[in-house]
Structures are given as C-alpha cells and as structure tokens.
N, C-alpha and C. Protein backbone atom coordinates (compact mmCIF):
# COMPACT_ATOMS: atom_id res chain seq x y z
N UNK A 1 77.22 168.99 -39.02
CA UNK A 1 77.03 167.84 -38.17
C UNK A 1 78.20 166.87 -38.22
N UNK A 2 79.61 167.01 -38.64
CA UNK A 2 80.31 166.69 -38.88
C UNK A 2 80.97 165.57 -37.61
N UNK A 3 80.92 164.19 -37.80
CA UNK A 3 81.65 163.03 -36.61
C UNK A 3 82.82 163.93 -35.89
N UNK A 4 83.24 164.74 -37.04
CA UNK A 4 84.92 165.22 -36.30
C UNK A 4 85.08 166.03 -35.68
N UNK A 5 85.44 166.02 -33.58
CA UNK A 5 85.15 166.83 -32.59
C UNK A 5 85.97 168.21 -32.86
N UNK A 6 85.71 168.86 -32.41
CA UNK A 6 86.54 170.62 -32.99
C UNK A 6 86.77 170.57 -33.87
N UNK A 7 85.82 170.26 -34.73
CA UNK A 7 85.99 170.44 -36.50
C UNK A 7 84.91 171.43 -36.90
N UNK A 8 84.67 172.27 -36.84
CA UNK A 8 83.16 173.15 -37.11
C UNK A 8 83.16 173.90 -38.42
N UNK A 9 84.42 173.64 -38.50
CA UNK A 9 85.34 174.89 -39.91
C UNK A 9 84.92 174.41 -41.25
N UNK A 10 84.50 174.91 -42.26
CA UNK A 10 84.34 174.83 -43.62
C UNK A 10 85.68 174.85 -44.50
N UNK A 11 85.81 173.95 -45.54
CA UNK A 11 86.64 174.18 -46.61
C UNK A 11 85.96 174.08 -47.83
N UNK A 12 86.84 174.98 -49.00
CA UNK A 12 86.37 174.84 -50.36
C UNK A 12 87.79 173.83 -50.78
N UNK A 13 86.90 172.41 -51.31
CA UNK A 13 88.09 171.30 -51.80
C UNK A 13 88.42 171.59 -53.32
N UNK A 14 89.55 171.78 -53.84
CA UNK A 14 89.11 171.91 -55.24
C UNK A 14 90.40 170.95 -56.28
N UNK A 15 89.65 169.80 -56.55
CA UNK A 15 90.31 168.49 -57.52
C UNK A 15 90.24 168.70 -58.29
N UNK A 16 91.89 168.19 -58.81
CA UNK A 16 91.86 168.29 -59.96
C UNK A 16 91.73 168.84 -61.27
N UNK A 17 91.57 170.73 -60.93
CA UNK A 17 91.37 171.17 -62.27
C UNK A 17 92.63 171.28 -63.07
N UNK A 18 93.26 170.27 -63.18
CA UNK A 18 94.55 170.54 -63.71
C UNK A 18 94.44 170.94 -65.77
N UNK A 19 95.41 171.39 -66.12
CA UNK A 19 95.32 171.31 -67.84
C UNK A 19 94.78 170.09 -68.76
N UNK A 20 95.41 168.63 -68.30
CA UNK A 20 95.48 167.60 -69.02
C UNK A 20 94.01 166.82 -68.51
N UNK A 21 93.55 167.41 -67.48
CA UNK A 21 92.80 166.46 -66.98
C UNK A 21 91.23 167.18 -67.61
N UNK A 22 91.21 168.54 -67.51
CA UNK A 22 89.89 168.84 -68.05
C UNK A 22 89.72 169.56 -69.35
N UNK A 23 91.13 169.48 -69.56
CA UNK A 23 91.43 169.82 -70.71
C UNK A 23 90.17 170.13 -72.06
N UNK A 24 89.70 168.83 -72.13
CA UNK A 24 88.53 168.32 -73.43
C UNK A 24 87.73 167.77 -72.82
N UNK A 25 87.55 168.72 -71.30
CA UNK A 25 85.93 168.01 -71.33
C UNK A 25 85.35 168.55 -71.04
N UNK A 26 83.28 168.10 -71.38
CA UNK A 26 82.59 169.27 -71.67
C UNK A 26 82.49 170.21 -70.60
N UNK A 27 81.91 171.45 -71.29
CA UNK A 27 81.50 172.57 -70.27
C UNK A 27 83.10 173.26 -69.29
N UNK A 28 84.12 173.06 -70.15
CA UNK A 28 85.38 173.33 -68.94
C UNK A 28 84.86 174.45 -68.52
N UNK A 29 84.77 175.83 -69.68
CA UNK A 29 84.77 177.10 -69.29
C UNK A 29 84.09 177.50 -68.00
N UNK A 30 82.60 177.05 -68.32
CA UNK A 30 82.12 176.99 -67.22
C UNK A 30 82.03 176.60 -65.91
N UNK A 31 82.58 175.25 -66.11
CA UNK A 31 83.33 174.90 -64.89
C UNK A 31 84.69 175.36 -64.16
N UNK A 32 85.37 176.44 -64.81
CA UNK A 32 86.43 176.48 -64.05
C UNK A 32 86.21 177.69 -63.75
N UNK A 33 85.06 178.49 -64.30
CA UNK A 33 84.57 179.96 -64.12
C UNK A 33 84.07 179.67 -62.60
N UNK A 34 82.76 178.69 -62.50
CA UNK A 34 82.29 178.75 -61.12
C UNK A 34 83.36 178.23 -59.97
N UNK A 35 84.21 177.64 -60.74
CA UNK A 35 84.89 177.33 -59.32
C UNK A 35 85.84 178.63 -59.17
N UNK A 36 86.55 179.30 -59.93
CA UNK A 36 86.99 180.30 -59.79
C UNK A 36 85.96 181.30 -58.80
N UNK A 37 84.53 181.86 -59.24
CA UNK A 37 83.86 181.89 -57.90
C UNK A 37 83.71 181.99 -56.70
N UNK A 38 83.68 180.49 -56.48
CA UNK A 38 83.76 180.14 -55.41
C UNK A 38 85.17 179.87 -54.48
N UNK A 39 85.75 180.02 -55.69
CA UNK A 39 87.69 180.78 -54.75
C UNK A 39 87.28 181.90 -54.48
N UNK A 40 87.05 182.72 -55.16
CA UNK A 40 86.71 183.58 -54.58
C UNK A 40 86.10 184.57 -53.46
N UNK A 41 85.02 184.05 -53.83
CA UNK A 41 83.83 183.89 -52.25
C UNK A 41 84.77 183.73 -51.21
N UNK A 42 85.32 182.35 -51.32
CA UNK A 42 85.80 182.03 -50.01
C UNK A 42 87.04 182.32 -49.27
N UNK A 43 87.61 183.06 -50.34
CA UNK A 43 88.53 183.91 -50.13
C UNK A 43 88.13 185.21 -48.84
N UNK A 44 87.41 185.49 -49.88
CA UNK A 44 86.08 186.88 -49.14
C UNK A 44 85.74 186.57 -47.73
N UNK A 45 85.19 184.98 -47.55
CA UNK A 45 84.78 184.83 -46.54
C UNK A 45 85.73 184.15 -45.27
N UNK A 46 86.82 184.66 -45.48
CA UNK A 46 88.05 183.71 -44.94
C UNK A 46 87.75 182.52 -44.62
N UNK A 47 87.27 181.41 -45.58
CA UNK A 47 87.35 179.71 -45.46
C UNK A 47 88.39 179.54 -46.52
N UNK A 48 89.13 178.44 -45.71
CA UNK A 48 90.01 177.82 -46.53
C UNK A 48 89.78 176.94 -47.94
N UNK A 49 90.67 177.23 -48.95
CA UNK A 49 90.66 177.00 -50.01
C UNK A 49 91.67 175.55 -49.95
N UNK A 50 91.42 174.50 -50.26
CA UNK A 50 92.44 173.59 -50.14
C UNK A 50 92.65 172.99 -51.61
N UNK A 51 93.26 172.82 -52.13
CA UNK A 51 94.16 172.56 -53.86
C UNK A 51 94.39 171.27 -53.57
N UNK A 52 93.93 170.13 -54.82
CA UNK A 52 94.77 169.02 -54.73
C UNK A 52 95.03 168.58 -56.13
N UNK A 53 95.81 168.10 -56.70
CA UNK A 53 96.99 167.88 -57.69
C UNK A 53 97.13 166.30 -58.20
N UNK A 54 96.48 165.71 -59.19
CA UNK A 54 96.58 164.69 -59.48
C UNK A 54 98.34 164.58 -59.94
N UNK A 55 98.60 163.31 -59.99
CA UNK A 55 99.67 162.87 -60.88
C UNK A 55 99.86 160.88 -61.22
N UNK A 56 100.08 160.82 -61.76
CA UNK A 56 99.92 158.96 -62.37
C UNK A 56 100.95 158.99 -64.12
N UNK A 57 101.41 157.59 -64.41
CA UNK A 57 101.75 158.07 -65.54
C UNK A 57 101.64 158.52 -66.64
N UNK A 58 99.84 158.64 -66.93
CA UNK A 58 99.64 159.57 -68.07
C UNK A 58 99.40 160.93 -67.77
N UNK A 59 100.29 161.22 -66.58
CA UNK A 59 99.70 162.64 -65.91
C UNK A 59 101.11 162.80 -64.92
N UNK A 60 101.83 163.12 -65.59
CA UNK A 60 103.41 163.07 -65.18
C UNK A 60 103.32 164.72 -64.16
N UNK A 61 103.79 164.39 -62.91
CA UNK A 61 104.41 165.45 -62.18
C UNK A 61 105.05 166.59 -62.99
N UNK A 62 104.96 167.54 -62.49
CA UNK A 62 105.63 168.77 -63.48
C UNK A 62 105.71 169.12 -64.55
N UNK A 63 104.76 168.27 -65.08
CA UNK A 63 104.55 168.72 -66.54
C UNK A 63 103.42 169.41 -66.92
N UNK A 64 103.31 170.33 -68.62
CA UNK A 64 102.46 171.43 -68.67
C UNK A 64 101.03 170.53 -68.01
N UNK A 65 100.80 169.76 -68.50
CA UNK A 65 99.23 168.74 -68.31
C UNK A 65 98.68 168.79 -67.00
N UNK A 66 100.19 168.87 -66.01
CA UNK A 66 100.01 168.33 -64.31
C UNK A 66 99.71 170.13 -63.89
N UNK A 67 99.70 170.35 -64.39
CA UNK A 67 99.78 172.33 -63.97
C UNK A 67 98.16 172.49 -63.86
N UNK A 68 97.98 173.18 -62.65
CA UNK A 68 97.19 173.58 -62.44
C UNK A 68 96.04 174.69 -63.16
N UNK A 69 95.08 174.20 -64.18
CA UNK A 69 94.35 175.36 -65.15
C UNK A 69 94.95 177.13 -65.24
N UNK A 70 95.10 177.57 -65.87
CA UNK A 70 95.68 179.12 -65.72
C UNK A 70 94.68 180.03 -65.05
N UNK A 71 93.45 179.61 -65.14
CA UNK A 71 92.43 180.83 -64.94
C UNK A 71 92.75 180.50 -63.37
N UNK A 72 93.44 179.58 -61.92
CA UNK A 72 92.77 179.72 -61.06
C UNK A 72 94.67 179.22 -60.56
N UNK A 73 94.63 180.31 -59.93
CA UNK A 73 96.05 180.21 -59.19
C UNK A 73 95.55 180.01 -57.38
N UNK A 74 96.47 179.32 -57.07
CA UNK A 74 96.62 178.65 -56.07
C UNK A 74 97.49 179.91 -55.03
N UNK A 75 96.46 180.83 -54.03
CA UNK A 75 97.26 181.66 -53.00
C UNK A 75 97.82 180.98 -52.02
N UNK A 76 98.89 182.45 -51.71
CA UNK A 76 99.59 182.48 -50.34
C UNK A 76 99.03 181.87 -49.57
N UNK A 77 99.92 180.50 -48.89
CA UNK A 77 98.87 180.05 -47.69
C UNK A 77 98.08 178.71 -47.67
N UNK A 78 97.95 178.70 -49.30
CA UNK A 78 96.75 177.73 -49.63
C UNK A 78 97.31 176.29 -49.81
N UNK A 79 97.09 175.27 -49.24
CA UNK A 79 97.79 174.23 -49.19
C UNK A 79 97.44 173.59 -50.46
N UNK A 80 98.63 172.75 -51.50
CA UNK A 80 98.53 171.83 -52.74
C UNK A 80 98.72 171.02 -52.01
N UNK A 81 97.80 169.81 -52.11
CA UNK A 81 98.23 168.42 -51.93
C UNK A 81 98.40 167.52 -52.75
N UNK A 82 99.00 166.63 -53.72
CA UNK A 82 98.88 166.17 -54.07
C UNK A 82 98.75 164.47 -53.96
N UNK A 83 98.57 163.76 -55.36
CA UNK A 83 98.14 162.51 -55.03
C UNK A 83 98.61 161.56 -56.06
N UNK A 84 98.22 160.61 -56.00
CA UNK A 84 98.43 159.29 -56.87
C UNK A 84 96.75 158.67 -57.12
N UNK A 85 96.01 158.56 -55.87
CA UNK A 85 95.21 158.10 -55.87
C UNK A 85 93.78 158.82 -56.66
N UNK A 86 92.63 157.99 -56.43
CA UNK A 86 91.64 158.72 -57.02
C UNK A 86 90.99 159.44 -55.66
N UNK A 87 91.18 158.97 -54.37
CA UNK A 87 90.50 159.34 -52.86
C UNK A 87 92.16 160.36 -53.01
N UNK A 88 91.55 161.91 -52.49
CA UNK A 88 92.26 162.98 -52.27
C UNK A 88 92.89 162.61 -50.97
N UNK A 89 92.10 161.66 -50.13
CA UNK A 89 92.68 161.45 -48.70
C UNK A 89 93.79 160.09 -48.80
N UNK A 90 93.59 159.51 -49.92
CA UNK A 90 94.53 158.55 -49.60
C UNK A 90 95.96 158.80 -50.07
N UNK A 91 97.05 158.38 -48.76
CA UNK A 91 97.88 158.42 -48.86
C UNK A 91 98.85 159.99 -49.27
N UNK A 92 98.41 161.13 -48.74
CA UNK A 92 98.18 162.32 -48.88
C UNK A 92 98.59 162.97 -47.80
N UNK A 93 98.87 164.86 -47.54
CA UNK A 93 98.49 165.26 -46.42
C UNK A 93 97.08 165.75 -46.28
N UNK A 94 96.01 165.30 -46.98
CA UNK A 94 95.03 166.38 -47.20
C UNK A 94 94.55 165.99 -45.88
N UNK A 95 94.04 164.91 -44.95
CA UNK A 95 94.13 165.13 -43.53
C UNK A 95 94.79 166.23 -42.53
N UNK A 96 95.90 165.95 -42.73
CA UNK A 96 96.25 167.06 -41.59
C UNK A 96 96.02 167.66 -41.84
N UNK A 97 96.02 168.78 -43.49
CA UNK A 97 95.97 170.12 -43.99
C UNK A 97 94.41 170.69 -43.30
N UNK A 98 93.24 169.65 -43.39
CA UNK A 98 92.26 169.96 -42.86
C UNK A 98 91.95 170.00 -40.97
N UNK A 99 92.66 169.40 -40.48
CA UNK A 99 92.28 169.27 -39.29
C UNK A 99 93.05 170.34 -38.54
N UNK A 100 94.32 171.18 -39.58
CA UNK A 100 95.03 171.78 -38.85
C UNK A 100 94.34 173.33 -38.61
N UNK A 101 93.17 172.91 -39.57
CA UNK A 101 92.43 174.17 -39.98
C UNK A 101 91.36 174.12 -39.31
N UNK A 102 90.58 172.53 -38.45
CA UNK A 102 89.57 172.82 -38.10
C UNK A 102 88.79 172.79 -38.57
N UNK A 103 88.85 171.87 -40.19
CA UNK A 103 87.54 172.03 -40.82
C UNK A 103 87.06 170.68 -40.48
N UNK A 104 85.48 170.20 -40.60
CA UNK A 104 85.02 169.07 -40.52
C UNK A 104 84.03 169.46 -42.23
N UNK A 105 83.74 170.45 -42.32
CA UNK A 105 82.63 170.48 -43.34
C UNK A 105 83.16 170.54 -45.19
N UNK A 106 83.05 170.08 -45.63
CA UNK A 106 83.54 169.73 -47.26
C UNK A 106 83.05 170.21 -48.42
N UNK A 107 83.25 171.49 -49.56
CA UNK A 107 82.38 172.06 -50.43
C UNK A 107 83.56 171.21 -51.72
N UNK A 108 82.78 170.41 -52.30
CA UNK A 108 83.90 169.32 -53.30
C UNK A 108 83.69 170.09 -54.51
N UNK A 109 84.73 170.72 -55.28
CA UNK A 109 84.64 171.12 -56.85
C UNK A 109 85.68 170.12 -57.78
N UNK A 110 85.19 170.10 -59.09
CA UNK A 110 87.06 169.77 -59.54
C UNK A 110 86.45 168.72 -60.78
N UNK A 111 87.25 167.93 -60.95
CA UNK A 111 87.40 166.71 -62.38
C UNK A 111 88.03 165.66 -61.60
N UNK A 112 88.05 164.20 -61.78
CA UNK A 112 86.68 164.02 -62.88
C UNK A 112 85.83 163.48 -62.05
N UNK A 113 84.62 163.55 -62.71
CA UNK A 113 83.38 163.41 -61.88
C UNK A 113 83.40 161.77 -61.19
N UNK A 114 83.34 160.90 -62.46
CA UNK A 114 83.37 159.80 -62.51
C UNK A 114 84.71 159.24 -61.67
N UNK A 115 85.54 159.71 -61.38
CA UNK A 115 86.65 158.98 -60.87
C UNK A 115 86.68 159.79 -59.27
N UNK A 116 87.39 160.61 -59.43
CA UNK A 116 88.34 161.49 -58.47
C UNK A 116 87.62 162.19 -57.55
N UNK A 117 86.52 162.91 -57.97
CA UNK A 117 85.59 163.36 -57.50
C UNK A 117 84.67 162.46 -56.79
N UNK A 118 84.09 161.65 -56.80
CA UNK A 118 83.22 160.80 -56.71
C UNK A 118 84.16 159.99 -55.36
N UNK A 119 85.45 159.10 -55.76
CA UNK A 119 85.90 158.85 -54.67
C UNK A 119 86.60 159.58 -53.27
N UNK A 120 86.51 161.15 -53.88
CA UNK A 120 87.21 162.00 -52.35
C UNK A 120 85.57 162.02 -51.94
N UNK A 121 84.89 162.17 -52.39
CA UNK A 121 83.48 162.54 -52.04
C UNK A 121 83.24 161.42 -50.31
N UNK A 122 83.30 160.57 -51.17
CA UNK A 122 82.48 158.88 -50.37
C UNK A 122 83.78 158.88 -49.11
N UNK A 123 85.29 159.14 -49.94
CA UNK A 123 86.47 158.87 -48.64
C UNK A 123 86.59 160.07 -47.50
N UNK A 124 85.50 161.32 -48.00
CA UNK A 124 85.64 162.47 -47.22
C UNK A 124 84.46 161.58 -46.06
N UNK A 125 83.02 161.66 -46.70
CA UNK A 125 82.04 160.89 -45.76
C UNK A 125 82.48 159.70 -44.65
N UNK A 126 83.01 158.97 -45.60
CA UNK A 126 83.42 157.83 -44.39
C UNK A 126 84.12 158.00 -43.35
N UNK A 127 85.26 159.28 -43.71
CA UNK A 127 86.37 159.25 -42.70
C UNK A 127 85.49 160.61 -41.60
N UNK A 128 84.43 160.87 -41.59
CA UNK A 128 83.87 161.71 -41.07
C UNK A 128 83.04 162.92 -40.64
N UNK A 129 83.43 163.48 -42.28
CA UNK A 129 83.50 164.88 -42.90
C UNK A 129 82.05 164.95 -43.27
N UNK A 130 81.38 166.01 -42.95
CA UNK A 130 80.21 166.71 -43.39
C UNK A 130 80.90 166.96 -45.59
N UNK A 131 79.69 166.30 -46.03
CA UNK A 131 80.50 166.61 -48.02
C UNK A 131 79.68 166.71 -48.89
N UNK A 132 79.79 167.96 -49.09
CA UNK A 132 78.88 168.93 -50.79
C UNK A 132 79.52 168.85 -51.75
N UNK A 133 78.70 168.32 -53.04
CA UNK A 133 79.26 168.51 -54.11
C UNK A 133 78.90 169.56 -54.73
N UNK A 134 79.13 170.40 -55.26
CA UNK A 134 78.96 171.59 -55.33
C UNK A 134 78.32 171.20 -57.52
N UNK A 135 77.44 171.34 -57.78
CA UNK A 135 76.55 170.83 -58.70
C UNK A 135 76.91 171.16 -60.38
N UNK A 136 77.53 172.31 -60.08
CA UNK A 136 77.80 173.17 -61.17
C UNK A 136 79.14 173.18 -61.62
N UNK A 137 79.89 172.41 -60.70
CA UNK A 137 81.26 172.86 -60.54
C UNK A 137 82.55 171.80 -60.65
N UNK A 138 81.65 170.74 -61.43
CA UNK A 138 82.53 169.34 -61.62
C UNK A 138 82.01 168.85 -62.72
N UNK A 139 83.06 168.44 -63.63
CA UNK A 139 83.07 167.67 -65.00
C UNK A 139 83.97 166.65 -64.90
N UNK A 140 83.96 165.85 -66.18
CA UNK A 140 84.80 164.83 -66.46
C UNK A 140 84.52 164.59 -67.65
N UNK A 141 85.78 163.29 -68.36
CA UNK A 141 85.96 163.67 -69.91
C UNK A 141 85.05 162.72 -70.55
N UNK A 142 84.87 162.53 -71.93
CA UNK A 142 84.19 161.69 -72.47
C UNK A 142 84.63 160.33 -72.46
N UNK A 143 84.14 159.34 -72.05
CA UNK A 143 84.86 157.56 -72.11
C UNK A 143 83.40 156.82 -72.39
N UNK A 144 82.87 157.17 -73.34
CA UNK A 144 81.71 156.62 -74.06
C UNK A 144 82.23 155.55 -75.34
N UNK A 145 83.67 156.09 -75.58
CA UNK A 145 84.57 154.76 -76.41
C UNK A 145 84.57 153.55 -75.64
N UNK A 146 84.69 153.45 -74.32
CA UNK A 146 85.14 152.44 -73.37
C UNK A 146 83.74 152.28 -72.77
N UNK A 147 82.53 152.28 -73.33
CA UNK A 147 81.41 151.81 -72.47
C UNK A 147 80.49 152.91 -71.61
N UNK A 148 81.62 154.10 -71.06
CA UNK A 148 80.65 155.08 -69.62
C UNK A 148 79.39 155.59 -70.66
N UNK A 149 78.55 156.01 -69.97
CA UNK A 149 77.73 157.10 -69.97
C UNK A 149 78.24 158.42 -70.66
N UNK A 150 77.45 158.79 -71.14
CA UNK A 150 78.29 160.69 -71.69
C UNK A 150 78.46 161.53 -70.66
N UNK A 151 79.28 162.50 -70.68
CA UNK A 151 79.45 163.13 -69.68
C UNK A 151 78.51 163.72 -68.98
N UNK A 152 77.98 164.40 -69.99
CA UNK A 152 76.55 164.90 -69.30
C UNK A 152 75.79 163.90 -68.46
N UNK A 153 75.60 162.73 -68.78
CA UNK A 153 74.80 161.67 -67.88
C UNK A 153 75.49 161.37 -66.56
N UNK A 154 76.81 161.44 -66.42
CA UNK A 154 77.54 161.42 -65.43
C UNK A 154 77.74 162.23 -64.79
N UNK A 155 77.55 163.47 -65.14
CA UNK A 155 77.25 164.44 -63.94
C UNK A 155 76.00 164.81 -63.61
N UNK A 156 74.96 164.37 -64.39
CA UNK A 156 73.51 164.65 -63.78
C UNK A 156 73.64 163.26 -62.86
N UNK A 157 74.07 161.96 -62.91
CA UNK A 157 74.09 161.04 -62.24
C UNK A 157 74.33 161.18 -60.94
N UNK A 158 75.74 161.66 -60.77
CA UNK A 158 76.73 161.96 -59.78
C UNK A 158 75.72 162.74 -59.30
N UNK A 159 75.21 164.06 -59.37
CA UNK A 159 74.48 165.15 -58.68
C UNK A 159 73.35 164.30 -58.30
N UNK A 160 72.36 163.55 -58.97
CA UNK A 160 71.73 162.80 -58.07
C UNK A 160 71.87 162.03 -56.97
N UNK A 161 73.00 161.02 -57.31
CA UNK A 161 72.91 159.86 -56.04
C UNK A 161 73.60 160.98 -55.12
N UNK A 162 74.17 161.62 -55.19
CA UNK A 162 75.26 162.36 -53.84
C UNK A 162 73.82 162.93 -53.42
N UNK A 163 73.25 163.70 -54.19
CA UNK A 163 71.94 164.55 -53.31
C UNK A 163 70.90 163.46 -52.72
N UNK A 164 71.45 162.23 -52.72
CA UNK A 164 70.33 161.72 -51.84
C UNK A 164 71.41 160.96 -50.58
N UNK A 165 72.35 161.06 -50.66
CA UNK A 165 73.67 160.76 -49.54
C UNK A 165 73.48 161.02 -48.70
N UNK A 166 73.93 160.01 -47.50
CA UNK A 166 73.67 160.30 -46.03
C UNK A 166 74.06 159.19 -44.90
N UNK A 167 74.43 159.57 -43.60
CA UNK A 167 75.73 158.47 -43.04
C UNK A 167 75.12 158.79 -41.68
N UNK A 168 75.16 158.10 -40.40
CA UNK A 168 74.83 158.74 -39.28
C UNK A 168 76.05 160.00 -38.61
N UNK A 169 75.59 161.05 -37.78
CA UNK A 169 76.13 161.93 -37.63
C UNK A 169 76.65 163.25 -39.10
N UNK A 170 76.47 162.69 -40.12
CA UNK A 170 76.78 163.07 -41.32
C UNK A 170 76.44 163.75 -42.22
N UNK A 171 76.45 164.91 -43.42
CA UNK A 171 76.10 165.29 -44.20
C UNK A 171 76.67 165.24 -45.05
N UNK A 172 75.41 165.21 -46.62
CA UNK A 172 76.28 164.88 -47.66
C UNK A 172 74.76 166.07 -48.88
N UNK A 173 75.39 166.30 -49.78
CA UNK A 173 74.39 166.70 -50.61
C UNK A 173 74.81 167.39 -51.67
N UNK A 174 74.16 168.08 -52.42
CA UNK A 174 74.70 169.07 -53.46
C UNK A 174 73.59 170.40 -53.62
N UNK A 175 74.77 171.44 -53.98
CA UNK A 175 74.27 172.95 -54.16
C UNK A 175 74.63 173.20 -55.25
N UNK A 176 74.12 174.17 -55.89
CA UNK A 176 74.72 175.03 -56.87
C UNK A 176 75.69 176.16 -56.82
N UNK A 177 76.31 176.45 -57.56
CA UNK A 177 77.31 177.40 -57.27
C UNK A 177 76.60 178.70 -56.95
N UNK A 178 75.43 179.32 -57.15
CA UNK A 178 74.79 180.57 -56.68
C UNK A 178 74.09 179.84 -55.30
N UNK A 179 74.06 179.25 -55.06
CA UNK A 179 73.61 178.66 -53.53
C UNK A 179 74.13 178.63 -52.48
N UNK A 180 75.95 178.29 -52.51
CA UNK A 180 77.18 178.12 -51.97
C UNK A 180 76.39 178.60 -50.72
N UNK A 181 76.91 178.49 -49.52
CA UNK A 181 76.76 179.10 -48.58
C UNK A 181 77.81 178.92 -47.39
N UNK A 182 78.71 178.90 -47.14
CA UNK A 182 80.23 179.27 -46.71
C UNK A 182 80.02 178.35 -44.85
N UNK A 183 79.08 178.95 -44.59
CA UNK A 183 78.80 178.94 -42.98
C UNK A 183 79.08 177.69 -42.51
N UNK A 184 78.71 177.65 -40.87
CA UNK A 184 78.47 176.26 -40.70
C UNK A 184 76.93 175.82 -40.67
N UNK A 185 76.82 174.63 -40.90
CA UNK A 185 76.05 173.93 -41.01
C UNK A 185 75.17 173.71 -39.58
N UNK A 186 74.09 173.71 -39.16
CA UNK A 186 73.08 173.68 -38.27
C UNK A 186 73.46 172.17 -37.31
C-alpha cells in the first residue's frame, strides 16, 4: 500500500551489520545467520538486497570495525550506501538506489535496534515506504551502563511498538524470519 506511485517493488534493507557495531551484542550469531537467510531468499526471489554502511568517529570509514560482518558479503549489483546518520535515508543515496528499483515496500534487518534501526524504520514510513521489521533479525549492544533497557528489552520493545505502527496509505509491522514473504503486499 505504499504512498509511492510505481513503487510496487520489495526490498530486503540490511543496516548496519558491520564488525564493530554488532560485534558484542547479544544473539549476533543468530542474527546475522537469519539475515544471511533472508539474503538469500531474496536473492532466490530476485528482490533487491540493498546494504547500508554506518561510519561516525568511533566507527572510522575503512577500517576492520566499518567492514561489513564476514558471514554476509555484499553481491554483484547490490548497492552499499552509506551514512553518517542514524536515518539510512538521511543525507544518503539510499533514495534513489530504491526508486531506481521501484521499490516502495521495506523488509528492515540490521543493528542497532535502539538507534539506526528504529530511525530508518520511522524515516522509511514517513517518507512513504510500506516498513517491516523483520523480528528476528535485529540486535543492538548493551548500554544498561548509561541508563537503556537490556538488550533483550529493546528488542522485544522495538518488535512491539513497530507491530502496532501505522500511517495513512501505509504499512508498517513485523515478521519473523520463517514468515518473510518477498511479494507484494495486497
């Protein structure tokens, strides 16, 4: 149901799984297994896979930290975008990369929940985009020194309020990674 006209196309978004960023936080394995997955899948199902690439100064460009996890290489074709920001859309190409593709619909994986994730989520919705968080398939690190919630509470959090998300013309929600379902949306 996506606001954006000749947009009918699906993408798999995938933030942030860089080395430094999910480095030590809980559940990586698992999380970078299902998103690996769901590269997969969507590989299978020819939807675009779109990569985006934090960097800031505790997360220096080109360095081992800024490198993209080993288990999940980035194919032929597949656009990296990178960023500064915590919104994947700000200040970015991840716009055009999507519109050049035709997608309006959004399957969100990646780190961190609490930050990065959370704000491409809300900046995908606003700017138009049909946006799944995909349930299984996003972590973030521990900052229970500085006050947050444990991680675990922050991603059962996150999976709640997004699964009750919703905008006119709009979709928003969360699946599980055995749920995925590639298509378009009704």
């Amino acid at each position: 149901m996506t606001t954006l006209e000749n947009r009918p196309g699906t993408a798999l978004l995938v933030v942030d799984v860089q080395n430094d960023v999910v480095g030590g936080a809980p559940h990586r394995d698992t999380v970078v297994a299902n998103v690996a997955t769901l590269v997969d899948r969507a590989r299978g199902d020819g939807v675009p896979v779109v990569w985006v690439r934090h960097s800031d100064d505790g997360l220096p460009l080109g360095t081992d930290g800024w490198q993209i996890v080993p288990e999940l290489v980035p194919g032929d074709g597949e656009p990296v975008v990178d960023k500064c920001y915590g919104d994947s859309f700000e200040d970015t190409t991840l716009e055009g990369e999507l519109a050049s593709r035709g997608v309006g619909r959004l399957l969100v994986v990646g780190a961190q929940t609490d930050a990065c994730i959370r704000s491409t989520l809300h900046g995908a919705l606003a700017r138009g985009y049909d946006a799944t968080l995909v349930s299984d398939a996003h972590t973030t690190e521990d900052l229970t020194p500085w006050g947050a919630p444990t991680p675990d509470q922050v991603i059962a959090h996150t999976n709640l309020y997004w699964s009750n998300q919703s905008a006119p013309g709009r979709t928003a929600g969360t699946v599980a990674t055995a749920d995925v379902d590639f298509g378009p949306t009704a």
